[in-house]
C-alpha atoms as a PDB file:
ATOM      1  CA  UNK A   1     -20.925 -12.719   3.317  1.00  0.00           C
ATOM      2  CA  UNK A   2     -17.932 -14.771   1.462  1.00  0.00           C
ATOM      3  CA  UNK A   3     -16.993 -13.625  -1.684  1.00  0.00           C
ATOM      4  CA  UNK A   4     -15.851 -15.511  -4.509  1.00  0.00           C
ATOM      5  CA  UNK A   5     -12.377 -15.042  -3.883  1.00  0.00           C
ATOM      6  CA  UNK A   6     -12.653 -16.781  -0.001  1.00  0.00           C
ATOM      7  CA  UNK A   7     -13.035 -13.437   1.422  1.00  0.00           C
ATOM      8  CA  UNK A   8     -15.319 -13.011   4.092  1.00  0.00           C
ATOM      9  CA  UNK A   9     -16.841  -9.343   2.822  1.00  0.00           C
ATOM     10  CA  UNK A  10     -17.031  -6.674   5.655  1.00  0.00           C
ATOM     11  CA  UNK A  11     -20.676  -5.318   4.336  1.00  0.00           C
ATOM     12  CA  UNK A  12     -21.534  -2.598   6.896  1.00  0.00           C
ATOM     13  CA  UNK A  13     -19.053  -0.006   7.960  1.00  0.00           C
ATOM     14  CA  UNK A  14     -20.861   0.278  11.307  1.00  0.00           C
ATOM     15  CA  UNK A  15     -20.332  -2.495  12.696  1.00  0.00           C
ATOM     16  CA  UNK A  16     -17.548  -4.048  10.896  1.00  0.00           C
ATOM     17  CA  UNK A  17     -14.438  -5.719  12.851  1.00  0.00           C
ATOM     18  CA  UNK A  18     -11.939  -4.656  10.522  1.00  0.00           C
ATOM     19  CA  UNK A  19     -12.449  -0.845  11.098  1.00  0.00           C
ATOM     20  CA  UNK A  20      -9.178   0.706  12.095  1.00  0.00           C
ATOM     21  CA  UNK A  21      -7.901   4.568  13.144  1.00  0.00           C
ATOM     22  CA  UNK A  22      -7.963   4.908   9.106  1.00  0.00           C
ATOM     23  CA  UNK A  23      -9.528   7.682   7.612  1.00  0.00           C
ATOM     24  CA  UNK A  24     -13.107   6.575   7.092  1.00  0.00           C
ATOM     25  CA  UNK A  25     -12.924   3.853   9.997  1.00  0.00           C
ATOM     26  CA  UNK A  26     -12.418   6.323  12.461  1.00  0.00           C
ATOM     27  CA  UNK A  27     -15.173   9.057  11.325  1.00  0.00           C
ATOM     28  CA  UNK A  28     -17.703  10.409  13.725  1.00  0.00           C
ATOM     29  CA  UNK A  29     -21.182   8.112  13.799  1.00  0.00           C
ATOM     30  CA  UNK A  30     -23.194  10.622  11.243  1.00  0.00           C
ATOM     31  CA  UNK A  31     -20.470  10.837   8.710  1.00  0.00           C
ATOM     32  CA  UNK A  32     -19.853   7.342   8.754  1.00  0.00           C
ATOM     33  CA  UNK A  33     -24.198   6.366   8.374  1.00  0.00           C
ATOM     34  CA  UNK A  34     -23.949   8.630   5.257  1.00  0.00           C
ATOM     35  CA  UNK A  35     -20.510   6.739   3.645  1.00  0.00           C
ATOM     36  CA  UNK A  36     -22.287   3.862   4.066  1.00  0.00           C
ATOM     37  CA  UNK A  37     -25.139   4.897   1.743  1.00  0.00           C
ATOM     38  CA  UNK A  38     -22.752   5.939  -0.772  1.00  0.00           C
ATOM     39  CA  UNK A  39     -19.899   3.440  -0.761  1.00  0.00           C
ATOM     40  CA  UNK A  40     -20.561  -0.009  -2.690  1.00  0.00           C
ATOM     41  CA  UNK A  41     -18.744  -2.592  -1.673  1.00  0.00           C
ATOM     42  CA  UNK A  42     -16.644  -5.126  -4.097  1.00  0.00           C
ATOM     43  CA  UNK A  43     -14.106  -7.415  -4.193  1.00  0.00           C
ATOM     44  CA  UNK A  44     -11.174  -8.576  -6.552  1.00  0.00           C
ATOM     45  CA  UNK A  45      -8.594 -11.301  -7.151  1.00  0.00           C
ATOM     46  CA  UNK A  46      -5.157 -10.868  -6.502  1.00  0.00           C
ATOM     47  CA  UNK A  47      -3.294  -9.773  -9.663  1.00  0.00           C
ATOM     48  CA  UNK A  48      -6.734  -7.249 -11.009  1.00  0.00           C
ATOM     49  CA  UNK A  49      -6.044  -3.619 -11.399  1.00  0.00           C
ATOM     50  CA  UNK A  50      -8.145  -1.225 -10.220  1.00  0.00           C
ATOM     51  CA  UNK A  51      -7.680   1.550 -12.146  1.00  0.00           C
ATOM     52  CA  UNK A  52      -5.065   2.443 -14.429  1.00  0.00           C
ATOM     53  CA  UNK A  53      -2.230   5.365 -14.759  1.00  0.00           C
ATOM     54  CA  UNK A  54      -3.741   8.131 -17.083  1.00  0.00           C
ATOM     55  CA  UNK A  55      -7.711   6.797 -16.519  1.00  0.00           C
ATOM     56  CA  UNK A  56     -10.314   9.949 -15.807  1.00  0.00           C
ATOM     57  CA  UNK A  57     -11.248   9.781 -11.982  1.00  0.00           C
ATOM     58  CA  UNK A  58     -14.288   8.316 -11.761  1.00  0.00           C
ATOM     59  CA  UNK A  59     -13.999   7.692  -7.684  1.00  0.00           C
ATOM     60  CA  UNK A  60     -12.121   6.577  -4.692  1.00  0.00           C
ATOM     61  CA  UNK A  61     -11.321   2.932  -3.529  1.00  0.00           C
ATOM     62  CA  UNK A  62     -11.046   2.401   0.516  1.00  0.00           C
ATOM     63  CA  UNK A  63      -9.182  -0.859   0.619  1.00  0.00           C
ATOM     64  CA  UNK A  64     -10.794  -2.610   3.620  1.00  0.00           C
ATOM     65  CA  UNK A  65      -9.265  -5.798   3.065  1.00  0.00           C
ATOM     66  CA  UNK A  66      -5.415  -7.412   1.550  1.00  0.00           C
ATOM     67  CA  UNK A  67      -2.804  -5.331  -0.295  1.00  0.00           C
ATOM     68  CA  UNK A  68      -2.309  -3.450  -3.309  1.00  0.00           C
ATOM     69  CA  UNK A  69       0.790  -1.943  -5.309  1.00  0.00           C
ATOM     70  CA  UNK A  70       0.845   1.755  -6.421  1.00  0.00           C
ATOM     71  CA  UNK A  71       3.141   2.124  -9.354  1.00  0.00           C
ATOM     72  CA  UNK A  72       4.041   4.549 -11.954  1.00  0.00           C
ATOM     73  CA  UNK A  73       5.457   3.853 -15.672  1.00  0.00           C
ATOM     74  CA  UNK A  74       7.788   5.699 -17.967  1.00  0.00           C
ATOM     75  CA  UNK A  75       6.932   5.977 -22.193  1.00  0.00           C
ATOM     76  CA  UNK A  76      10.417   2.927 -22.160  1.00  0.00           C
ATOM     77  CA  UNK A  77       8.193   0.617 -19.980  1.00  0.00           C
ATOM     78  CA  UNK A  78      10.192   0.749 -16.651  1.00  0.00           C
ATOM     79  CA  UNK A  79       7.769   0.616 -13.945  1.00  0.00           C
ATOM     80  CA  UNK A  80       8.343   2.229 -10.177  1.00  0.00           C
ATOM     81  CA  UNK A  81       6.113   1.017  -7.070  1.00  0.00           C
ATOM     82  CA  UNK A  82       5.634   3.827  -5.283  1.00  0.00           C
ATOM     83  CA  UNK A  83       4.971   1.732  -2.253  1.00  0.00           C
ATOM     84  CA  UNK A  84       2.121  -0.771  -0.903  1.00  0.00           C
ATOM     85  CA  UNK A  85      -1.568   0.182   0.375  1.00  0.00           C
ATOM     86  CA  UNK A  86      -2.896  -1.834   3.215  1.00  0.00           C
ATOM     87  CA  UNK A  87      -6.316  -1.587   4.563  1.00  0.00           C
ATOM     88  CA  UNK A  88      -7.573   1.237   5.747  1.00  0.00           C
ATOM     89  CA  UNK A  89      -6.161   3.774   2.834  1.00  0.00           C
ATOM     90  CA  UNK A  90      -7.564   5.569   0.353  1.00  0.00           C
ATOM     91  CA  UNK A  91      -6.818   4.955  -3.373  1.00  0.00           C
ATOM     92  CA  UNK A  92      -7.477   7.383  -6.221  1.00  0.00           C
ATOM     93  CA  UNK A  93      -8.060  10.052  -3.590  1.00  0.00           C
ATOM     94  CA  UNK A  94      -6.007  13.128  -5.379  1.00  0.00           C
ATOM     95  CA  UNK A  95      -6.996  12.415  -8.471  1.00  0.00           C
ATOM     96  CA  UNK A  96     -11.034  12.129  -7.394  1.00  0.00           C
ATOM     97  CA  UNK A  97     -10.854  15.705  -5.453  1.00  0.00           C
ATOM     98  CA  UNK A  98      -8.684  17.237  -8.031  1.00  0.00           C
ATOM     99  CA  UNK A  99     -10.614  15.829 -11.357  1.00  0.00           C
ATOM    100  CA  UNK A 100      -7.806  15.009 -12.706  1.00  0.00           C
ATOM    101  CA  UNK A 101      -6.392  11.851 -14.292  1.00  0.00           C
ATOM    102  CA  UNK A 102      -5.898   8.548 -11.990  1.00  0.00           C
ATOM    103  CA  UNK A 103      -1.826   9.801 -11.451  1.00  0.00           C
ATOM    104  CA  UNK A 104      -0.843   6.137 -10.755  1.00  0.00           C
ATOM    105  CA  UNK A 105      -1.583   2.285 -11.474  1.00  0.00           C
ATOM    106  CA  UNK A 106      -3.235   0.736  -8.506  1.00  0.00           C
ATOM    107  CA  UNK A 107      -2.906  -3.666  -8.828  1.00  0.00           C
ATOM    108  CA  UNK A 108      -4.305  -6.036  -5.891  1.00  0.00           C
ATOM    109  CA  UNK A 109      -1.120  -7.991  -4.538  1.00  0.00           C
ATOM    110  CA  UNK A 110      -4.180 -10.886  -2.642  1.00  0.00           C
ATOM    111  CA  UNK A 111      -7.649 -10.893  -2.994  1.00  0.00           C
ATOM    112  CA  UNK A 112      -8.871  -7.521  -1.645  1.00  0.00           C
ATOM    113  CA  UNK A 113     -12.586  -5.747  -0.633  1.00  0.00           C
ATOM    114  CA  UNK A 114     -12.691  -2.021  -1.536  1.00  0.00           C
ATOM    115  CA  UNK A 115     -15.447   0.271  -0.991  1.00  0.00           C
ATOM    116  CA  UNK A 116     -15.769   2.387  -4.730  1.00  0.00           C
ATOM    117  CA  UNK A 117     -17.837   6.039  -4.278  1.00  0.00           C
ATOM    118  CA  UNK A 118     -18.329   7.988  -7.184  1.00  0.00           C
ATOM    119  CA  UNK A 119     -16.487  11.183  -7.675  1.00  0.00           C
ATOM    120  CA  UNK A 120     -20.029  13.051  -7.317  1.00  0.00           C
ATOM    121  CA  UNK A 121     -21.280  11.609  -4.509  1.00  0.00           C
ATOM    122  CA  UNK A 122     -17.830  12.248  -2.474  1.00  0.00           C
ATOM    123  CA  UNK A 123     -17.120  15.594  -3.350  1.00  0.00           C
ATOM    124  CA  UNK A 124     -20.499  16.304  -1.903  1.00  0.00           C
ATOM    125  CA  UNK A 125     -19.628  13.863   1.289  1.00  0.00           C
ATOM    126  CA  UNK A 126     -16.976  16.442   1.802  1.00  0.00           C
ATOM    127  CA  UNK A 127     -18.805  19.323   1.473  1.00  0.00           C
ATOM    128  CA  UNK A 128     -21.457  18.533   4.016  1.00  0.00           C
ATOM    129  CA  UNK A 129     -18.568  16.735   6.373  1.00  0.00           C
ATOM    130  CA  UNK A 130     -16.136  18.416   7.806  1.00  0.00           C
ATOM    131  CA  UNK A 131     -14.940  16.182   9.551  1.00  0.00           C
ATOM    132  CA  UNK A 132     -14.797  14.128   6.306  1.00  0.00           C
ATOM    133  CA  UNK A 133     -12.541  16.793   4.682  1.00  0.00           C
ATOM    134  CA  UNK A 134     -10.585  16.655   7.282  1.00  0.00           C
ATOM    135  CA  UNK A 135      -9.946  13.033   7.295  1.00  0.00           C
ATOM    136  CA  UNK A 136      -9.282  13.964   3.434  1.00  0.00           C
ATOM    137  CA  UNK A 137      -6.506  16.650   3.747  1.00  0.00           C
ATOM    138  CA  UNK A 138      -4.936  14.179   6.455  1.00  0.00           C
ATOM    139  CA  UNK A 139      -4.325  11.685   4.471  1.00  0.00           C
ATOM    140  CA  UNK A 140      -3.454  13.524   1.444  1.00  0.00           C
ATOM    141  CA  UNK A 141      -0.374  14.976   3.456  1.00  0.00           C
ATOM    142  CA  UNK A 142       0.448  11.914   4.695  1.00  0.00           C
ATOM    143  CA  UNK A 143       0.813  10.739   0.682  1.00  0.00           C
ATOM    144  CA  UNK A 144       2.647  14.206   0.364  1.00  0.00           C
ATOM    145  CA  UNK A 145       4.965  12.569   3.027  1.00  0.00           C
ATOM    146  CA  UNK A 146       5.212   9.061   1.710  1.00  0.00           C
ATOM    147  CA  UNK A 147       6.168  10.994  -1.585  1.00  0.00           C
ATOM    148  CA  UNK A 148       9.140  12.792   0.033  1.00  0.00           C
ATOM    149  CA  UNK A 149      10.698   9.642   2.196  1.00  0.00           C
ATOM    150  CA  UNK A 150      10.734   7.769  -1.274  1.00  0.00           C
ATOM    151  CA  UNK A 151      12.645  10.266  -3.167  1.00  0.00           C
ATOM    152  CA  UNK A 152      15.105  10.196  -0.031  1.00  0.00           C
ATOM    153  CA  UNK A 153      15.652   6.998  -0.186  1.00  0.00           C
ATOM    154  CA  UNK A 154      16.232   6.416  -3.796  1.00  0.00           C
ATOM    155  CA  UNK A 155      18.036   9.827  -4.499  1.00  0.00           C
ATOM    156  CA  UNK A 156      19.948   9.783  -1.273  1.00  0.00           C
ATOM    157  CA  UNK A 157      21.011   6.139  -0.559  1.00  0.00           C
ATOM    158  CA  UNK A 158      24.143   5.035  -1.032  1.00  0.00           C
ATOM    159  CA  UNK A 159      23.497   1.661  -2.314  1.00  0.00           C
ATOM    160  CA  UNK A 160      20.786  -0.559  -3.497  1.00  0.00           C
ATOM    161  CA  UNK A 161      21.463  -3.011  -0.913  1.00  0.00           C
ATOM    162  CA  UNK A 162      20.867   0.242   1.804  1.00  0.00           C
ATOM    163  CA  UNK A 163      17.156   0.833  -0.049  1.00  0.00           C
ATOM    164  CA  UNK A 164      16.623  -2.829   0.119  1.00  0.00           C
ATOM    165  CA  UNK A 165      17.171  -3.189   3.940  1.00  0.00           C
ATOM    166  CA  UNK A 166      14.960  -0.418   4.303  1.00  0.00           C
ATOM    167  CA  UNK A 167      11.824  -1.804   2.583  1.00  0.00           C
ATOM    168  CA  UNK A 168      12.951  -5.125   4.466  1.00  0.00           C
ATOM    169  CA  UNK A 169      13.276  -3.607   7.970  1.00  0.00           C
ATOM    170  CA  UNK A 170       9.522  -1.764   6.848  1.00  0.00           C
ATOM    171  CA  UNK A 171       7.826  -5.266   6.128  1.00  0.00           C
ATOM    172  CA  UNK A 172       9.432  -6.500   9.431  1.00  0.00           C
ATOM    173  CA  UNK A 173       6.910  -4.102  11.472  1.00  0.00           C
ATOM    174  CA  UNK A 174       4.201  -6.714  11.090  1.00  0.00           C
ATOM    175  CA  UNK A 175       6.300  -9.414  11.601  1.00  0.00           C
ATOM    176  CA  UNK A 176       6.599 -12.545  14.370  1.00  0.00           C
ATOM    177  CA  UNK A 177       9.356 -13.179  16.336  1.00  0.00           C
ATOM    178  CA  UNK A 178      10.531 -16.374  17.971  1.00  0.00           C
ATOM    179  CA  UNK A 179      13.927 -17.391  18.702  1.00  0.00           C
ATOM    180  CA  UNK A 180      15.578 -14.111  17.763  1.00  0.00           C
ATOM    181  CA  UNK A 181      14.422 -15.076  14.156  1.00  0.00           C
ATOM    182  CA  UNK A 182      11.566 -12.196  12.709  1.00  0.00           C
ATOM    183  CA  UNK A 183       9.388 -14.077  10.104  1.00  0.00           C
ATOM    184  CA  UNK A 184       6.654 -12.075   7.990  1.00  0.00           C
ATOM    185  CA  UNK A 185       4.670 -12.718   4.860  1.00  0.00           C
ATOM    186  CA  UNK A 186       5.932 -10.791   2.141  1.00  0.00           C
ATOM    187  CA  UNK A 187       4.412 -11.473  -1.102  1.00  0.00           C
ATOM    188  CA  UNK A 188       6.789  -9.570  -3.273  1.00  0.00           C
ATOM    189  CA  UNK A 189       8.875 -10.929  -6.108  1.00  0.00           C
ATOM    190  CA  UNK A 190      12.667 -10.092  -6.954  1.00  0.00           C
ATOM    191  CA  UNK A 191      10.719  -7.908  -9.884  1.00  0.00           C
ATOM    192  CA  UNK A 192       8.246  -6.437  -7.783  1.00  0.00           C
ATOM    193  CA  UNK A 193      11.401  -5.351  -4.928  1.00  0.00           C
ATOM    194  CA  UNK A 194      13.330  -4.086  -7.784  1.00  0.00           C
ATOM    195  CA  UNK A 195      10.683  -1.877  -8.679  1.00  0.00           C
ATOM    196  CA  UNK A 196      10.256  -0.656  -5.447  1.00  0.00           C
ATOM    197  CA  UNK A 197      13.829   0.345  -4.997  1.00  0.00           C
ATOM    198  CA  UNK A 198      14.364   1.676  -8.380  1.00  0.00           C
ATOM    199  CA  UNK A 199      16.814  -0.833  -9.358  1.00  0.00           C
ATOM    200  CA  UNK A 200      17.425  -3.868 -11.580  1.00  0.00           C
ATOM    201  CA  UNK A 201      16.178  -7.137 -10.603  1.00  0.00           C
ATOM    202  CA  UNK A 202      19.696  -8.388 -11.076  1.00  0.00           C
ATOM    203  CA  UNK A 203      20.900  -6.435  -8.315  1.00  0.00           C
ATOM    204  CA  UNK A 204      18.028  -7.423  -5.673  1.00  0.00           C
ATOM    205  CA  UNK A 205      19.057 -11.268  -6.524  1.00  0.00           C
ATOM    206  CA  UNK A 206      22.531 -10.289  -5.612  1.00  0.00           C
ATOM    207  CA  UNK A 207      21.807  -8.242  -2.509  1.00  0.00           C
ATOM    208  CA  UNK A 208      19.301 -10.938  -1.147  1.00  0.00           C
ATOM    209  CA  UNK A 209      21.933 -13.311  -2.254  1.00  0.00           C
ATOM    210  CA  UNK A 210      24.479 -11.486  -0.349  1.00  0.00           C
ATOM    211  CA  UNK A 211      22.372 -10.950   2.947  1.00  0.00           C
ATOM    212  CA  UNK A 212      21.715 -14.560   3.083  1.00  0.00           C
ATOM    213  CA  UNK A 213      25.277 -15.514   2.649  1.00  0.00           C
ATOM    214  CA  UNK A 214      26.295 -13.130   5.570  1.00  0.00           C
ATOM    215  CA  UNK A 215      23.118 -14.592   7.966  1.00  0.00           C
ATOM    216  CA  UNK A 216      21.091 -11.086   7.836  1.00  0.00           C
ATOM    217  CA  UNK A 217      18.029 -11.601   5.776  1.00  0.00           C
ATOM    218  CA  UNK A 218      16.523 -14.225   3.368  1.00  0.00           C
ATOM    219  CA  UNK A 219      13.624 -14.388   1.773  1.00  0.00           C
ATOM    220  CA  UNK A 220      12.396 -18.489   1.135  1.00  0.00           C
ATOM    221  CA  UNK A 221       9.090 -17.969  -1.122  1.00  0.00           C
ATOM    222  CA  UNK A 222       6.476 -15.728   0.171  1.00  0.00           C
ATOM    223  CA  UNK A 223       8.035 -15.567   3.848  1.00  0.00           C
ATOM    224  CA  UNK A 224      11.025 -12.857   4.757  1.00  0.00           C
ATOM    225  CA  UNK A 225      12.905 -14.033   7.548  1.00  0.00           C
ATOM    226  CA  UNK A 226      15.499 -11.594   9.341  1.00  0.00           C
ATOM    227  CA  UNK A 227      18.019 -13.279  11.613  1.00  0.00           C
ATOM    228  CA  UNK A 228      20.307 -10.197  11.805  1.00  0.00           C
ATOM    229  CA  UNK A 229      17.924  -6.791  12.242  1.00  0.00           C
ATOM    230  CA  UNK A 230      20.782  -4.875  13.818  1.00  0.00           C
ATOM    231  CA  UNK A 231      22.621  -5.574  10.918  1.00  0.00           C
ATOM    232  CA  UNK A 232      20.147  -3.730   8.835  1.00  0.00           C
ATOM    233  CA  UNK A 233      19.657  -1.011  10.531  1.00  0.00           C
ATOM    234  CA  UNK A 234      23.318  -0.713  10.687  1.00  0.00           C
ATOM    235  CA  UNK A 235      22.982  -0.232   7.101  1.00  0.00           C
ATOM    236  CA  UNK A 236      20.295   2.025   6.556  1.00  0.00           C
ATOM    237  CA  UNK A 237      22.405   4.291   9.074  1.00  0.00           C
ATOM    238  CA  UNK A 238      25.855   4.339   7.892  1.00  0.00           C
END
């Protein structure tokens, strides 16, 4: 079924093409008939937020479809992105299980399909699924993880232009290459980098500025291209 935002809406987990190795994607058969009774499926336009920093945890959000920024903000308004969800994660998932608080500010970067289930119909998912819980604990560690590599980079980088070819070499994963030259969509702004890196967007202009002057990296709208990826990685390892 399309959506109103020119999604075409994955309605049934069962048999949907999008499933991945992703926490509820890859569940056994009998786990995954009962999510599908639970979950309701809805989508967004880019630029909504989902839930908000501070909001009681009402449920999870699996993000079948597009990409969504995590972020956190400070009482002076300065904003950190923790990092970006693609599909297949989990979003509010610490806060649901825990009853606490939503810990962070979830936005949709494109139009996006999530699958919302109540807080009281998942704890009790879990309960009677253990193969559910551990799907749960999995993916909780791996934001334990994510948590730990991004205090790394900021607190133990040497420059901002070092934690800038990091999150550019990270985008590059999903990229295309043709001619030596790696193109990927990267819908990001100098603002949105800047809060990703923990750094002005002053000094992302000047870094992009800088690797486009030297033939490493530029980034022409919505579209990163990387001429130089040695170059980068050069500079995430010195």
């Amino acid at each position: 079924m399309n959506s109103p935002y020119g999604l075409s809406l994955a309605e049934n987990c069962l048999v949907c093409s999008l499933r991945s190795d992703s926490f509820f994607c890859a569940l056994p058969k009998t786990p995954l008939e009962e999510f599908e009774r639970i979950k309701n499926p809805t989508s967004y336009p880019a630029d909504a937020t989902i839930f908000l920093e501070g909001q009681p945890a009402r449920g999870i959000f699996v993000l079948c479809q597009g990409r969504a920024k995590l972020s956190a903000s400070a009482k002076d308004g300065r904003t950190l992105i923790l990092r970006i969800a693609k599909p297949g994660e989990v979003l509010g998932l610490q806060a649901t299980v825990m009853n606490e608080p939503y810990e962070l500010t979830v936005e949709t970067m494109q139009p996006c399909q999530l699958n919302f289930v109540k807080r009281e119909d998942f704890l009790r998912f879990l309960k009677e699924h253990g193969d559910a819980c551990l799907h749960a604990a999995q993916h909780l560690g791996h934001d334990c993880g994510h948590a730990y590599e991004l205090i790394r980079s900021i607190g133990l980088s040497h420059s901002a232009s070092e934690r800038l070819a990091r999150v550019l070499l990270e985008s590059a994963a999903e990229g295309q290459t043709s001619g030596g030259v790696l193109r990927v969509k990267l819908p990001l702004t100098h603002e949105d980098i800047s809060q990703l890196i923990g750094t002005s967007r002053e000094t992302v202009s000047r870094a992009l500025a800088e690797f486009k002057k030297s033939r490493v990296a530029e980034l022409k709208g919505s579209t990163l291209i990387i001429y130089d990826k040695a170059a980068l990685e050069r500079l995430i390892a010195s």
